[in-house]
Protein backbone atom coordinates (compact mmCIF):
# COMPACT_ATOMS: atom_id res chain seq x y z
CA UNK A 1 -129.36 -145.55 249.27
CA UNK A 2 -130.42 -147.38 252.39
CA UNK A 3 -133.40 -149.78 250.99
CA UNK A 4 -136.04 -151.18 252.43
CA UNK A 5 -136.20 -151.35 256.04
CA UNK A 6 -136.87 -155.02 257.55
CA UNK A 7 -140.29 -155.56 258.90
CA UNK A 8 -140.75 -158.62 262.43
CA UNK A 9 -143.54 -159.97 263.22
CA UNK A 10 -143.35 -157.90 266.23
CA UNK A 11 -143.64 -154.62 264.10
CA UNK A 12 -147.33 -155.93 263.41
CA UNK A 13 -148.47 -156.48 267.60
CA UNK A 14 -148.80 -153.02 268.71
CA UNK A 15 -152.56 -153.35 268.85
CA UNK A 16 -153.34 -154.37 264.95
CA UNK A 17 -152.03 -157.87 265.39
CA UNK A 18 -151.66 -159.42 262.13
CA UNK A 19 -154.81 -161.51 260.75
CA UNK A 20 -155.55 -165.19 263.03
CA UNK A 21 -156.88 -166.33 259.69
CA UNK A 22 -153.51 -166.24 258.03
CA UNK A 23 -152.93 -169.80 259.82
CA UNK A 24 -155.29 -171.08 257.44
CA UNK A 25 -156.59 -168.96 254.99
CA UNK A 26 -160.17 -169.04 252.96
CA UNK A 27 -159.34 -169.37 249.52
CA UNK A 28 -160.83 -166.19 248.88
CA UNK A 29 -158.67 -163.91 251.02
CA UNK A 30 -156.68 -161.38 249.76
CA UNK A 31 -153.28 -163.23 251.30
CA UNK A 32 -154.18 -166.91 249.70
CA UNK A 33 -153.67 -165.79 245.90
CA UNK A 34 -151.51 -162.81 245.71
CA UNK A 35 -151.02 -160.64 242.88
CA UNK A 36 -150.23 -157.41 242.41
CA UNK A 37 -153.92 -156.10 242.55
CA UNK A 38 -154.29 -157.67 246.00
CA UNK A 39 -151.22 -156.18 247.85
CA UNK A 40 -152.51 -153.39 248.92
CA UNK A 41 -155.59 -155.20 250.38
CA UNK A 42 -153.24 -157.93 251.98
CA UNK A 43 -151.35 -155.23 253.80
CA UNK A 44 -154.37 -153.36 255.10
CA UNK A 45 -156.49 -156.43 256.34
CA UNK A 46 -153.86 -158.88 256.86
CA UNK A 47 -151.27 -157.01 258.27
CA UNK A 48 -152.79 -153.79 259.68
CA UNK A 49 -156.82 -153.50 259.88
CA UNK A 50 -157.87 -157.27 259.91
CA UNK A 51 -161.08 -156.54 262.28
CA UNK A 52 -162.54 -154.65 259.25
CA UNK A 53 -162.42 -156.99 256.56
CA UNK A 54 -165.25 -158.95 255.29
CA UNK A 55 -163.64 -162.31 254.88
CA UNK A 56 -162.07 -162.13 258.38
CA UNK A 57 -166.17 -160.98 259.82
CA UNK A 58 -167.46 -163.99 257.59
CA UNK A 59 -164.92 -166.39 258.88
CA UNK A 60 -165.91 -165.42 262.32
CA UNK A 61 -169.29 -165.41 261.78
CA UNK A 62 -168.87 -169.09 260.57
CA UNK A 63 -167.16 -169.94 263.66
CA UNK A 64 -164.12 -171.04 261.23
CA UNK A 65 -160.87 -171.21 262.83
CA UNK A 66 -160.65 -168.00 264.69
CA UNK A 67 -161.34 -167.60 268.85
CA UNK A 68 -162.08 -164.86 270.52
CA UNK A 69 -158.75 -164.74 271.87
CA UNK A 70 -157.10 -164.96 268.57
CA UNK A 71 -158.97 -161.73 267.11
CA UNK A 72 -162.23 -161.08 268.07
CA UNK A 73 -161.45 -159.41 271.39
C-alpha cells in the first residue's frame, strides 16, 4: 500500500493560493483551533476556496492583515 501522497506548498498556488490570513489567524477561523469537526472546513477555505469564506471576507472587510495583493485580487 502506497500511503498518503505528500502535499508542497506549491500543490496549493495553481490559482487557489492558500489563505493570506493563515499568517495570523482570527481566533475564530477554522485553522486557529483544529479539531476534527473543523478539518474539512480548514481544507476548503484555508487551503482550497479561501475567497469564499466568511472570516477571510470579514477580515478583509476590517482591513485586518490581508492586501489586495495577498488575496483580494
Amino acid at each position: 500500500m502506497n500511503g498518503f501522497e505528500q502535499m508542497t506548498f506549491d500543490d496549493f498556488d495553481n490559482g487557489n493560493r492558500m489563505c493570506p490570513v493563515l499568517v495570523d489567524p482570527a481566533p475564530d477561523c477554522y485553522c486557529f483551533d483544529l479539531s476534527s469537526m473543523k478539518i474539512p472546513y480548514a481544507v476548503k477555505y484555508c487551503l482550497q476556496d479561501f475567497r469564499e469564506c466568511d472570516i477571510y471576507q470579514r477580515v478583509v472587510k476590517e482591513g485586518r492583515g490581508v492586501s489586495k495583493k495577498e488575496g483580494n485580487s
